[in-house]
N, C-alpha and C. Protein backbone atom coordinates (compact mmCIF):
# COMPACT_ATOMS: atom_id res chain seq x y z
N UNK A 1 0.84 -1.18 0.00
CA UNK A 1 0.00 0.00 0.00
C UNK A 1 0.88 1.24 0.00
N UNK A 2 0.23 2.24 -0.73
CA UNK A 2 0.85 3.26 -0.94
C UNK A 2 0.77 4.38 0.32
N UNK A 3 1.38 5.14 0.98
CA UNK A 3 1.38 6.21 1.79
C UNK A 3 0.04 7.10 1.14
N UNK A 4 0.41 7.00 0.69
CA UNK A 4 -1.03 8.15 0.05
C UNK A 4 -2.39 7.87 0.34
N UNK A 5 -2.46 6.75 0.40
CA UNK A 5 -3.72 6.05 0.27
C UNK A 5 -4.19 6.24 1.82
N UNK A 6 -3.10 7.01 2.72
CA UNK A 6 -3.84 6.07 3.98
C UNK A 6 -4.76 6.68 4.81
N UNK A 7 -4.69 8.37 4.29
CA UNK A 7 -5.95 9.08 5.08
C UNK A 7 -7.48 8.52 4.58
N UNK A 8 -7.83 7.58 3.29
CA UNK A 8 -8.73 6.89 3.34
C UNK A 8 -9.24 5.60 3.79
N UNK A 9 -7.92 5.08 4.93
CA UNK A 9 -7.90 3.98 5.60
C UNK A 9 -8.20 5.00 6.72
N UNK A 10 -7.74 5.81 7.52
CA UNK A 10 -7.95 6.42 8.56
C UNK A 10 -9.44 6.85 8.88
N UNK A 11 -9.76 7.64 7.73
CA UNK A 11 -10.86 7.94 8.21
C UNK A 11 -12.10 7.24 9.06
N UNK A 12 -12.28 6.00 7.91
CA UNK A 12 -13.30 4.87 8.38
C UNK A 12 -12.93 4.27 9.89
N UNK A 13 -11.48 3.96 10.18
CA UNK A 13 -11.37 3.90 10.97
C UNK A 13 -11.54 4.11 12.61
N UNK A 14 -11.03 5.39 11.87
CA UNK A 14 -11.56 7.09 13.19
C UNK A 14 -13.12 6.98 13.54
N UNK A 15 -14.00 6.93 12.41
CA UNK A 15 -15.02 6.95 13.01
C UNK A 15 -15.44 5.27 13.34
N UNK A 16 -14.98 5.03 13.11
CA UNK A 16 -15.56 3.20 13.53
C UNK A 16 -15.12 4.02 15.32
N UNK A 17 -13.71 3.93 15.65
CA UNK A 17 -13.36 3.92 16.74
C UNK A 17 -14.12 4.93 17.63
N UNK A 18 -14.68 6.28 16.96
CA UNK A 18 -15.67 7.22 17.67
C UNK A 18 -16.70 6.59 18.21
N UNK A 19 -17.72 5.97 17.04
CA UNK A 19 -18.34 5.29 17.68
C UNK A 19 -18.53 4.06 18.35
N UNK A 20 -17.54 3.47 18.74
CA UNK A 20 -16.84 2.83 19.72
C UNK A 20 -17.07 3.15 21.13
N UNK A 21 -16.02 4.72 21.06
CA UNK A 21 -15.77 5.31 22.27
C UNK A 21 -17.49 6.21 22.70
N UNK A 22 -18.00 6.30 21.65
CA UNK A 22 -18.99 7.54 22.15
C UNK A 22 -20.37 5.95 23.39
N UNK A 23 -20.33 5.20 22.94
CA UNK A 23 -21.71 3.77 22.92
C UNK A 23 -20.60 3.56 24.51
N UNK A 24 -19.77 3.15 24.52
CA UNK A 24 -18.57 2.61 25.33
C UNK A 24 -18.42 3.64 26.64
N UNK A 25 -19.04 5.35 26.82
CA UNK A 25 -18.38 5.73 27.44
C UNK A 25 -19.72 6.41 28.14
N UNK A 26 -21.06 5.72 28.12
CA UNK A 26 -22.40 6.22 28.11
C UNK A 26 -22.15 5.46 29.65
N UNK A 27 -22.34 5.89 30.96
CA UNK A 27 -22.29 5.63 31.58
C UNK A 27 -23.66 5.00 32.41
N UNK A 28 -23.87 3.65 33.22
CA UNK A 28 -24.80 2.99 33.60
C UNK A 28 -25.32 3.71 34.79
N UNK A 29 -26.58 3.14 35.36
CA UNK A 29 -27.23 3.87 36.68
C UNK A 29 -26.16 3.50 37.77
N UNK A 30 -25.36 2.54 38.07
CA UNK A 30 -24.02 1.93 38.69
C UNK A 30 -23.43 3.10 39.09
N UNK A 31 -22.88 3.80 37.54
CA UNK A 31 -22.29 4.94 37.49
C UNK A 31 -20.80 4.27 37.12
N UNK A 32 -20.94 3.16 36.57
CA UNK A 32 -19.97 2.22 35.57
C UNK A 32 -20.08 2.64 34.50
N UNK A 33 -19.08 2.90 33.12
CA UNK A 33 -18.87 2.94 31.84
C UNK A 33 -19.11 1.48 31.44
N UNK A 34 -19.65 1.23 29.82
CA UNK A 34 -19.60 0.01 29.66
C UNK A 34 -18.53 -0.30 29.33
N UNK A 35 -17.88 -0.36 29.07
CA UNK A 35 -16.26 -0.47 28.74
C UNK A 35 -15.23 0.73 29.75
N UNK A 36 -14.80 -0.34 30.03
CA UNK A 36 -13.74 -0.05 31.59
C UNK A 36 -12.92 1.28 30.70
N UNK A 37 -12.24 2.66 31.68
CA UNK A 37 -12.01 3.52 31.23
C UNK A 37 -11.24 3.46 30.98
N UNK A 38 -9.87 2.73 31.16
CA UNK A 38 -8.22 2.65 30.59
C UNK A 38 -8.83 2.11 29.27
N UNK A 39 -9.24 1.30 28.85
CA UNK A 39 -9.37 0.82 27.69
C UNK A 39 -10.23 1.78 26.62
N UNK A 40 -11.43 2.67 27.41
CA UNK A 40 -11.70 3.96 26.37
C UNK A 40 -10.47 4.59 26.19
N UNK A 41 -9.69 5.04 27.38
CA UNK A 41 -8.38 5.73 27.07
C UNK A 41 -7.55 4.90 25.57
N UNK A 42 -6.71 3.84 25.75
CA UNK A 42 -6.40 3.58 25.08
C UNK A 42 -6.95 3.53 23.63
N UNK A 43 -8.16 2.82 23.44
CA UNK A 43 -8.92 3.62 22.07
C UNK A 43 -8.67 4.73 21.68
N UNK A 44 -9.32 5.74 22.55
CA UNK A 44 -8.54 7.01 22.11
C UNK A 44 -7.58 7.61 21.91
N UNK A 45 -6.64 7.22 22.44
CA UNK A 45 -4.79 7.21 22.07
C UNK A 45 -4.82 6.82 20.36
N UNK A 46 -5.12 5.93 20.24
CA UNK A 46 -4.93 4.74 18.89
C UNK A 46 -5.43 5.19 18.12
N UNK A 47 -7.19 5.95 17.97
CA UNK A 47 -7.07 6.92 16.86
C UNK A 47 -7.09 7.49 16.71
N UNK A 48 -6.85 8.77 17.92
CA UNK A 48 -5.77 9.68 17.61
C UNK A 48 -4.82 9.62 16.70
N UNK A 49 -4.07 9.16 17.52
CA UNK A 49 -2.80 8.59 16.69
C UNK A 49 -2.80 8.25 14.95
N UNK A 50 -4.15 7.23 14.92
CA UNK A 50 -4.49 7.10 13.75
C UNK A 50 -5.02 7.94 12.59
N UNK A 51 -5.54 8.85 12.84
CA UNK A 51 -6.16 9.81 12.18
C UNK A 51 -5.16 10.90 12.59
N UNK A 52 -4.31 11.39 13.67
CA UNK A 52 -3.19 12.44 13.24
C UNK A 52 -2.24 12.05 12.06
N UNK A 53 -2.34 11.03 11.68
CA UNK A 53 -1.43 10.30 10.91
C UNK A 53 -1.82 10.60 9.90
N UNK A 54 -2.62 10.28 9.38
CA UNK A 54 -3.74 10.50 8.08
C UNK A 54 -3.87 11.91 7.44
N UNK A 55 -3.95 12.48 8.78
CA UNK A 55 -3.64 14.03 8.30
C UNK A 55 -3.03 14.71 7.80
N UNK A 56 -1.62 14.07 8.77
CA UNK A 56 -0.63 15.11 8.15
C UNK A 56 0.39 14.24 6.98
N UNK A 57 -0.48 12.66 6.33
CA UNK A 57 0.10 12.19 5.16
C UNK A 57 -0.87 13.08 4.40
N UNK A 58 -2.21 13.40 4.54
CA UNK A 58 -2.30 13.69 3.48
C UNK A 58 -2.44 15.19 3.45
N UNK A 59 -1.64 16.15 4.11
CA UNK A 59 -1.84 17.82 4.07
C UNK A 59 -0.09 17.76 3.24
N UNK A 60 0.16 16.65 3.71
CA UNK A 60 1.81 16.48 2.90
C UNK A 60 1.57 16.48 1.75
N UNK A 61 0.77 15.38 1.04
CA UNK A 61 0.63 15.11 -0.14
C UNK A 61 -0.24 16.00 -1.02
N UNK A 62 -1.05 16.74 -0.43
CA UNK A 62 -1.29 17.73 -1.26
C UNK A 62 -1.25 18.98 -1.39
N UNK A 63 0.08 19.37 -0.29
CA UNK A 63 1.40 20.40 -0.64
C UNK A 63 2.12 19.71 -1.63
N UNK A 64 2.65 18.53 -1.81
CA UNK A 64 3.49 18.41 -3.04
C UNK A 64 3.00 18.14 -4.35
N UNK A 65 1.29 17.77 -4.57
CA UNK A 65 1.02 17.21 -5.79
C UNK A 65 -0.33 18.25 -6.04
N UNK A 66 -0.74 18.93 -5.11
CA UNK A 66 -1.69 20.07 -5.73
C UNK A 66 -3.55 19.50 -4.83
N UNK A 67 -4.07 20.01 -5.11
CA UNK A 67 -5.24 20.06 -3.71
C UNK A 67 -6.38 18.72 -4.88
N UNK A 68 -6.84 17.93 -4.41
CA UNK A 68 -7.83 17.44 -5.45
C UNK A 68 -9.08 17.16 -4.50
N UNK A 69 -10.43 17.98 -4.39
CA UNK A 69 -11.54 17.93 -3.59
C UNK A 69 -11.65 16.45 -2.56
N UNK A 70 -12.07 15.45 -3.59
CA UNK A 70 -12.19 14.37 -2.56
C UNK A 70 -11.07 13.84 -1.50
N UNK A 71 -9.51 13.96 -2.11
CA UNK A 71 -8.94 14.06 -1.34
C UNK A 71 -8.32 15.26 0.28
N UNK A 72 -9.02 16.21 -0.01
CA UNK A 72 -9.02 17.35 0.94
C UNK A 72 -9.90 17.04 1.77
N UNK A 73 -11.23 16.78 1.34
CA UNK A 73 -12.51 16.20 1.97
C UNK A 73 -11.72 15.26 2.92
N UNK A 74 -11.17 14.31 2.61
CA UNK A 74 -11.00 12.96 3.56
C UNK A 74 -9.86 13.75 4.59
N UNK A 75 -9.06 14.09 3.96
CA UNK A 75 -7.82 14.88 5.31
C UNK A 75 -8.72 15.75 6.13
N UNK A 76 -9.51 16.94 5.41
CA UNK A 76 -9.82 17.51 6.51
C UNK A 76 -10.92 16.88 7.27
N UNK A 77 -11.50 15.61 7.07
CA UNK A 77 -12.50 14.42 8.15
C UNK A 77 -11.18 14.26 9.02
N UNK A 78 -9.83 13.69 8.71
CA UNK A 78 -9.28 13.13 9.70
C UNK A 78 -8.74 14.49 10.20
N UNK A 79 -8.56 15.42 9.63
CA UNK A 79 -8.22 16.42 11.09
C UNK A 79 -9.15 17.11 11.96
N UNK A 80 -10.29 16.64 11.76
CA UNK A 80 -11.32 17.29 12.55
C UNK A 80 -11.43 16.11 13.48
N UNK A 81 -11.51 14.56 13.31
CA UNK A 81 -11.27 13.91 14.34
C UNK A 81 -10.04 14.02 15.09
N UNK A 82 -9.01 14.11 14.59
CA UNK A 82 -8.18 14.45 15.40
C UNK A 82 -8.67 15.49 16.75
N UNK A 83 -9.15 16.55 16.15
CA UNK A 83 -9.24 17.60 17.19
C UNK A 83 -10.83 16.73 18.34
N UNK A 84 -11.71 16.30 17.78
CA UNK A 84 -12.63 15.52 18.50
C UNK A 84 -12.06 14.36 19.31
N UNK A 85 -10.64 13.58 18.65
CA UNK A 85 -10.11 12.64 20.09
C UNK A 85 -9.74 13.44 21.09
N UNK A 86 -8.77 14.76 20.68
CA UNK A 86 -8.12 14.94 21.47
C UNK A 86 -9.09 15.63 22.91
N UNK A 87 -10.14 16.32 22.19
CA UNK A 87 -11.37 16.92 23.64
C UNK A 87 -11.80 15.74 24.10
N UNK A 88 -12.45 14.84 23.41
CA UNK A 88 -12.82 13.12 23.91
C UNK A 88 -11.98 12.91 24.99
N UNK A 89 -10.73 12.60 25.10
CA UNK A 89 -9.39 12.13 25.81
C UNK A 89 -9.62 12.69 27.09
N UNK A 90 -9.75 14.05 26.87
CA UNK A 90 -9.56 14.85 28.09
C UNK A 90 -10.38 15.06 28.82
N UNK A 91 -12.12 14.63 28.19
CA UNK A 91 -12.98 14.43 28.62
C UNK A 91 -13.30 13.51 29.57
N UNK A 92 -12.60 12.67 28.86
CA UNK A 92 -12.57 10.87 29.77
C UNK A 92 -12.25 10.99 30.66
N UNK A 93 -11.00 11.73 31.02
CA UNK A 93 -10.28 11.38 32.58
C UNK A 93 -11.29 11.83 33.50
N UNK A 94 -10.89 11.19 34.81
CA UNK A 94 -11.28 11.42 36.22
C UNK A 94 -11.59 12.86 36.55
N UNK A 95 -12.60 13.16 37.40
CA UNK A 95 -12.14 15.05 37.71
C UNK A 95 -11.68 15.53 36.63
N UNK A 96 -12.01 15.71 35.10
CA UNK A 96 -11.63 16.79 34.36
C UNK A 96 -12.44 17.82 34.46
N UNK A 97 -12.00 18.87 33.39
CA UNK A 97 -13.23 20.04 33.72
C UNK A 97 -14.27 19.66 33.00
C-alpha cells in the first residue's frame, strides 16, 4: 500500500473507533462505563494517533502534488477527528473540567 492512500484507511477507521468510544463511554445507573475507562483511554490514544497520521500524510501530499476535492474532503475528516479525540481524551479522565 501506498502512503497516500492512507488518510482513506484512517478515516473509516476514526469513526468506527468514535463510535466505539462515544456507545462505550455512556455511563450505567451503577455509574460504571460500559467499557472499563483505561481501555476507552487507550482507544482514544490509537485513533488519535491514527487519524493524526492521516492528516498530516495527506496535508503532505497535497502540498506536493496540488489540492484534489475528494482528497481534501477525507484529510480535513481526519483532522477534525483528530481535534474531536483529542477533547474526547480529556474528557474521559477522572475530575476533568
Amino acid at each position: 500500500m501506498k502512503t497516500v492512500n492512507f488518510p482513506y484507511l484512517a478515516l473509516p477507521f476514526g469513526l468506527v473507533f468514535l463510535l466505539a468510544i462515544m456507545i462505550g463511554s455512556e455511563v450505567s445507573s451503577a455509574g460504571v462505563t460500559r467499557i472499563p475507562l483505561l481501555t476507552l483511554l487507550v482507544m482514544n490514544e490509537f485513533a488519535f494517533i491514527i487519524t493524526a497520521a492521516g492528516g498530516y500524510i495527506g496535508m503532505k501530499h497535497m502540498l506536493s502534488a496540488g489540492v484534489k476535492p475528494v482528497y481534501a474532503t477525507i484529510t480535513i475528516g481526519c483532522i477534525l477527528l483528530v481535534i474531536r479525540f483529542l477533547f474526547l481524551g480529556i474528557a474521559l479522565w477522572p475530575d476533568s473540567f
